[in-house]
N, C-alpha and C. Protein backbone atom coordinates (compact mmCIF):
# COMPACT_ATOMS: atom_id res chain seq x y z
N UNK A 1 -4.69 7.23 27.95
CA UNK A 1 -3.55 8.06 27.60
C UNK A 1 -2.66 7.34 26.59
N UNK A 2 -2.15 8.24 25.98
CA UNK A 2 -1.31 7.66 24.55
C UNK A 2 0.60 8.02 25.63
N UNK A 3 1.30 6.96 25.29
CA UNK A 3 2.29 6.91 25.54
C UNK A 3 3.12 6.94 24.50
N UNK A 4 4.33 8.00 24.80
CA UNK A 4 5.20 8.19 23.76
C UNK A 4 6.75 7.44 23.93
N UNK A 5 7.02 6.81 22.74
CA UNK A 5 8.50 5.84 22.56
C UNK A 5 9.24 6.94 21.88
N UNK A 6 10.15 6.51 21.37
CA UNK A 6 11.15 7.13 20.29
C UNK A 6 10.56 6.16 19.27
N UNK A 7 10.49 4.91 19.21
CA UNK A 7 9.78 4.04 18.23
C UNK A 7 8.55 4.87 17.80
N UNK A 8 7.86 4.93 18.67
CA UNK A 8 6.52 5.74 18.05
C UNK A 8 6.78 7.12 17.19
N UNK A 9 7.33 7.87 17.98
CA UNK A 9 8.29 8.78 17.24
C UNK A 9 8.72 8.91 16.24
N UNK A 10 9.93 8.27 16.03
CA UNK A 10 10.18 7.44 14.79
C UNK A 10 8.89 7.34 13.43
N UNK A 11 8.60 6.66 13.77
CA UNK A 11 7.55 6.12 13.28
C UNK A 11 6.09 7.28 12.82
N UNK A 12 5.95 7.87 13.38
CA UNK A 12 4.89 8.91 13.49
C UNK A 12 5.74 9.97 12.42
N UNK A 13 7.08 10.39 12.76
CA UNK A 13 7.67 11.03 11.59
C UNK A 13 7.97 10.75 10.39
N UNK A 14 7.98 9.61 10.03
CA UNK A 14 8.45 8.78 8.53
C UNK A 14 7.12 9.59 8.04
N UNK A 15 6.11 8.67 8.82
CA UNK A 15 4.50 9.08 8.27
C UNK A 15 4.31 10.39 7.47
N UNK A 16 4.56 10.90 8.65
CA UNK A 16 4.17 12.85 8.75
C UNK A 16 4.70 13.45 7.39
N UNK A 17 6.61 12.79 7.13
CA UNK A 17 7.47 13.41 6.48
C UNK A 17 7.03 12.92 4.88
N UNK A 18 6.55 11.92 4.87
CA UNK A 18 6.09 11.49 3.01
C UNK A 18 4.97 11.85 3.08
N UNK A 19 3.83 12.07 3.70
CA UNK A 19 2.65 13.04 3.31
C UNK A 19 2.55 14.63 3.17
N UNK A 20 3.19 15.08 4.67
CA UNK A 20 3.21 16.66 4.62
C UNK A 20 4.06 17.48 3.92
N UNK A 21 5.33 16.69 3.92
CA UNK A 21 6.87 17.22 3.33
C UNK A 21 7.23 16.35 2.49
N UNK A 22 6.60 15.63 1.86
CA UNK A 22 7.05 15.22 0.49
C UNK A 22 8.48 14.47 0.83
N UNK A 23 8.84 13.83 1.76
CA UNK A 23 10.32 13.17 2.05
C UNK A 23 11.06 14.26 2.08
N UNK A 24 11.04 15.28 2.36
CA UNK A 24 12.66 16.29 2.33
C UNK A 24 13.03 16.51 4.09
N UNK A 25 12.18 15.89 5.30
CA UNK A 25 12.88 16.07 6.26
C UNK A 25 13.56 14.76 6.71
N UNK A 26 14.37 14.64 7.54
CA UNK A 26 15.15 13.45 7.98
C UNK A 26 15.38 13.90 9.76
N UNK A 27 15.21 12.37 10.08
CA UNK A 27 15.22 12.48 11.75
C UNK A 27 16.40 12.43 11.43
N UNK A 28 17.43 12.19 10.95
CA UNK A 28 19.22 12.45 11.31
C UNK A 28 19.47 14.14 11.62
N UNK A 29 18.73 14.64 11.09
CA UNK A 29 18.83 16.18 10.83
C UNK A 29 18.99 16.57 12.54
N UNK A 30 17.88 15.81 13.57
CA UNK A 30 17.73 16.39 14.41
C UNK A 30 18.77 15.66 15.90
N UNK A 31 19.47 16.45 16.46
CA UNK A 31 20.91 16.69 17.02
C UNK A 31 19.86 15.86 18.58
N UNK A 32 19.15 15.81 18.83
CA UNK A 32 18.47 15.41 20.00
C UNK A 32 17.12 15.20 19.93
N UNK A 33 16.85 14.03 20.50
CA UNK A 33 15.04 13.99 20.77
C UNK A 33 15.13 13.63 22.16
N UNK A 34 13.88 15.07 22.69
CA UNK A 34 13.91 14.74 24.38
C UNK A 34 12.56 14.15 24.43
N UNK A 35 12.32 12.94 24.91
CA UNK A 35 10.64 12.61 25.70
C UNK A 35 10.51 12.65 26.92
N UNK A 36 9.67 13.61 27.75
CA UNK A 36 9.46 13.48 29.35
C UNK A 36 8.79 14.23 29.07
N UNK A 37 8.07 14.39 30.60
CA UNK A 37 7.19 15.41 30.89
C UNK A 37 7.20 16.74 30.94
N UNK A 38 6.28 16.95 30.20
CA UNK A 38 6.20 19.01 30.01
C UNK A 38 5.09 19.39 30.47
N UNK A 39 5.23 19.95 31.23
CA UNK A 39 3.33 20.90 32.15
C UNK A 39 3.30 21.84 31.55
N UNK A 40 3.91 22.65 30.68
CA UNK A 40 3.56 24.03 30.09
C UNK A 40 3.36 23.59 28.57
N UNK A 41 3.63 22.49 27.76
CA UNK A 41 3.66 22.21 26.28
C UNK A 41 3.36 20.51 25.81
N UNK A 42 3.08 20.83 24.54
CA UNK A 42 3.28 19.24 24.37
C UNK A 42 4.33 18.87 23.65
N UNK A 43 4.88 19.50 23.08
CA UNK A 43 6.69 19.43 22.32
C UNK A 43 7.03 21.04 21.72
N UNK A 44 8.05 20.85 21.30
CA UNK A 44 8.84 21.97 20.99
C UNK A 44 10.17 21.33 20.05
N UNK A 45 10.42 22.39 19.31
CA UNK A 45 11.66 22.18 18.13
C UNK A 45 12.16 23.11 17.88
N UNK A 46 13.70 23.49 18.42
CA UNK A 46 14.89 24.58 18.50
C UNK A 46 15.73 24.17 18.11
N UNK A 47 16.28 25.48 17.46
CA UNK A 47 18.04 25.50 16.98
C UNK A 47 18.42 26.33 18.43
N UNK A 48 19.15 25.08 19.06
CA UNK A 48 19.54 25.79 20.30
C UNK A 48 21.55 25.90 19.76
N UNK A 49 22.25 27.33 19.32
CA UNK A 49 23.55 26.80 18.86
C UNK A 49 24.13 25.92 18.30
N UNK A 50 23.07 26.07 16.85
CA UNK A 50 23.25 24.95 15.85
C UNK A 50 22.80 23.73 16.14
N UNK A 51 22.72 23.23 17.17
CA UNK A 51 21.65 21.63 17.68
C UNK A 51 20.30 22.06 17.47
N UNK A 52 20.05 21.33 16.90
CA UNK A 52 18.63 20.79 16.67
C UNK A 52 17.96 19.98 17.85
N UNK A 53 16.73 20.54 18.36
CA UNK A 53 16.37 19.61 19.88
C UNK A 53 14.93 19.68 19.55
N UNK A 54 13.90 18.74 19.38
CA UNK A 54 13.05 17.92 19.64
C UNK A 54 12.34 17.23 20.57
N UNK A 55 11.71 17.59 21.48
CA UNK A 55 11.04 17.47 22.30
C UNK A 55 9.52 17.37 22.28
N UNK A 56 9.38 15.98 22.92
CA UNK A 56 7.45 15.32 22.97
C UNK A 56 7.42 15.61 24.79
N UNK A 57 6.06 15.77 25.02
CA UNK A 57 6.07 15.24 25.89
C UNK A 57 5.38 13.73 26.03
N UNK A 58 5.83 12.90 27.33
CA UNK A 58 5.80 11.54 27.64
C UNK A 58 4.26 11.08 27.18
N UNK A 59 3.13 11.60 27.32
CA UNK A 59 1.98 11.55 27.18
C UNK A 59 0.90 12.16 26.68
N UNK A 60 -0.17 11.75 25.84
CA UNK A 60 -0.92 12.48 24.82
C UNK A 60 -2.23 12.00 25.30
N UNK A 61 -3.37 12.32 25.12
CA UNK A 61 -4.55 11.80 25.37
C UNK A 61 -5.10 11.01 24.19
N UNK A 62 -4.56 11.47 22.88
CA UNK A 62 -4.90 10.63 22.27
C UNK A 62 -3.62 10.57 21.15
N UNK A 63 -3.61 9.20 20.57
CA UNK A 63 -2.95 9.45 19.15
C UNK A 63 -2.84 10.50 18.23
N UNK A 64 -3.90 11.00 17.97
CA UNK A 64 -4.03 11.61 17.33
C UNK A 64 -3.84 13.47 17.82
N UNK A 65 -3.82 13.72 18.92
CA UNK A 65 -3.36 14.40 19.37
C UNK A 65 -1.88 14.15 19.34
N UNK A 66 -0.98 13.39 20.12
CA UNK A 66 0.13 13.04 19.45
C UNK A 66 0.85 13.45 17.91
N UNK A 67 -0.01 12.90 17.20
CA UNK A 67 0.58 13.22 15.85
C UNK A 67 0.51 14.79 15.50
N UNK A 68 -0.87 15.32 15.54
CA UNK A 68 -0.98 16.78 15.34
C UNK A 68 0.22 17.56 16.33
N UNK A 69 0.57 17.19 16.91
CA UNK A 69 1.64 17.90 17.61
C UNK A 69 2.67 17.83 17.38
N UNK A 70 3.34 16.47 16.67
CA UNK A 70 4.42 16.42 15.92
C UNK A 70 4.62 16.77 14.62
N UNK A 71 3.26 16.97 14.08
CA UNK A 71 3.55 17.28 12.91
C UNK A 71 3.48 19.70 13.00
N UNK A 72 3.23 20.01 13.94
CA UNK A 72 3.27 20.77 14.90
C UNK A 72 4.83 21.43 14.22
N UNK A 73 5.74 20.38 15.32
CA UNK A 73 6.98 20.75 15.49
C UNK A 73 7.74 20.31 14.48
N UNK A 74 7.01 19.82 13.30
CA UNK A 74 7.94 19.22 12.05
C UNK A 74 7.98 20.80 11.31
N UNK A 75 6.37 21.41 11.43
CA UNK A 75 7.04 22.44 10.54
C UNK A 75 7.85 23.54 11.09
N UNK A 76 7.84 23.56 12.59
CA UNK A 76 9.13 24.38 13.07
C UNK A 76 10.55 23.39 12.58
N UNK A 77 10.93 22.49 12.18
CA UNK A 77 12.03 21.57 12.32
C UNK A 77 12.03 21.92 10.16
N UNK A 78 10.65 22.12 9.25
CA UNK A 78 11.28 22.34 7.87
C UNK A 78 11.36 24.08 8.21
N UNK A 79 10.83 25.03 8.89
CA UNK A 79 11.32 26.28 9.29
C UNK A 79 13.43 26.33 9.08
N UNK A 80 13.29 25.43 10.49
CA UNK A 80 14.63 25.46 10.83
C UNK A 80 15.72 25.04 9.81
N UNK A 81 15.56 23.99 9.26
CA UNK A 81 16.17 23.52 8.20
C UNK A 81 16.20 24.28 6.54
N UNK A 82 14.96 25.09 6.23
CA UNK A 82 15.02 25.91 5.77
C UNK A 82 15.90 27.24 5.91
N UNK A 83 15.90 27.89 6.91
CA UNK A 83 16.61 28.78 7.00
C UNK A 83 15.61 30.10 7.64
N UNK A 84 14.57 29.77 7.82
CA UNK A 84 13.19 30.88 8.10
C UNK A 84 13.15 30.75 9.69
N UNK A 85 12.45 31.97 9.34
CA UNK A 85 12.56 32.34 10.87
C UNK A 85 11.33 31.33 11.83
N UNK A 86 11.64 30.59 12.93
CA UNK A 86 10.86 29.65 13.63
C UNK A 86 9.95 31.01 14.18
N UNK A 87 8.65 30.65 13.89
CA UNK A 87 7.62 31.29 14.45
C UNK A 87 6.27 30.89 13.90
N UNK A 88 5.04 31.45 13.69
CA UNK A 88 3.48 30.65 13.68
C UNK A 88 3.10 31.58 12.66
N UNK A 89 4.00 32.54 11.58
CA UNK A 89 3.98 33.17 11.15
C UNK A 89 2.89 32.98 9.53
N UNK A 90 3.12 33.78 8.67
CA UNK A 90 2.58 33.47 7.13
C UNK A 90 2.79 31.81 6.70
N UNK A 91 4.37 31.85 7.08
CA UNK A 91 4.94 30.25 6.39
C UNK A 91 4.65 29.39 7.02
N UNK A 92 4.33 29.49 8.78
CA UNK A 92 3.99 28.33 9.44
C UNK A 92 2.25 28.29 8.93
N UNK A 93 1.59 28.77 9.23
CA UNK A 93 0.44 29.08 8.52
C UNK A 93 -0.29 27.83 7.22
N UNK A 94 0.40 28.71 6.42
CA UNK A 94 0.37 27.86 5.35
C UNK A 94 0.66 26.49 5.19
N UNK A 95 1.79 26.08 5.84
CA UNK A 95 2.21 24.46 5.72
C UNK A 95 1.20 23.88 6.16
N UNK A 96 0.45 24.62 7.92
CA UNK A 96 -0.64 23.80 8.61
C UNK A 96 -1.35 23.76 7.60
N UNK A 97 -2.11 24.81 7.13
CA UNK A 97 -3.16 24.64 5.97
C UNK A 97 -2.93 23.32 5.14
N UNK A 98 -2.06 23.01 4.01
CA UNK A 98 -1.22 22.19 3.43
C UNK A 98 -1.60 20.85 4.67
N UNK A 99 -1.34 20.37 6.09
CA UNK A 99 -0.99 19.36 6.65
C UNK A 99 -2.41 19.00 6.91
N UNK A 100 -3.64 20.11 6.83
CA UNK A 100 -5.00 19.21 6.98
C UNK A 100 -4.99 18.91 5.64
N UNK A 101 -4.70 18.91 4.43
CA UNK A 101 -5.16 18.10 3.40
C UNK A 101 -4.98 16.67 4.07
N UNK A 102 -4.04 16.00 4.95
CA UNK A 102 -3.94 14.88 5.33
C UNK A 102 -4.40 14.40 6.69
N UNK A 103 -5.47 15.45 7.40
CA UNK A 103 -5.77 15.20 8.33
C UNK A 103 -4.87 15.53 9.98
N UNK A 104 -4.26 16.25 9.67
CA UNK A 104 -3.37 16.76 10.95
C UNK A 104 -4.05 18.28 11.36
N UNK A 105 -4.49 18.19 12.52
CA UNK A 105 -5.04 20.03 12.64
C UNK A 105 -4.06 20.44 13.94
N UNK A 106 -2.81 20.98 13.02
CA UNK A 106 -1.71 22.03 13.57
C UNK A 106 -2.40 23.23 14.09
N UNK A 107 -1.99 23.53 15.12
CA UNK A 107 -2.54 25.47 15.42
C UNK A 107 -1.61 26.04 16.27
């Protein structure tokens, strides 16, 4: 099992953000990062009343599962920051498309 830090975190997003997004997202952007356990998900990213919340869960089976999941909730987090509506829609779509050029398989 892959264990999740905020370091790793951290870290896994710098990555994500100069390959997939070209540097235009910033972890300051985001108002909270929750890590613990989730039985129904493996993270999630809401504008809950203007906060921004970020959520992994504690454990991944693999790295790389890990990352595909954050990079997952990055494009709900350039959604949000954009101004578009958070959903799995045309625009989420497309970015995934866009994030396997680098090896991330979002779905």
């Amino acid at each position: 099992m892959y264990k999740v830090t905020e370091n790793k975190l951290a870290k896994g997003f710098q990555k994500i953000n100069k390959q997939v997004f070209d540097g235009l997202l910033d972890l300051s952007d985001i108002d909270s990062i929750e890590i613990d356990f989730l039985d129904t998900e493996w993270g999630y990213c809401v504008d809950e009343d203007g906060e921004i919340v970020l959520g992994m869960t504690d454990e991944f089976p693999s790295s790389v599962a890990f990352l595909d999941t954050l990079c997952h909730e990055m494009i709900h987090l350039y959604q949000i920051m954009s101004g578009w509506k958070v959903n799995h829609g045309k625009q989420f779509k497309a970015l995934a498309k866009h994030a396997e050029k680098f090896g991330y398989f979002v779905d």
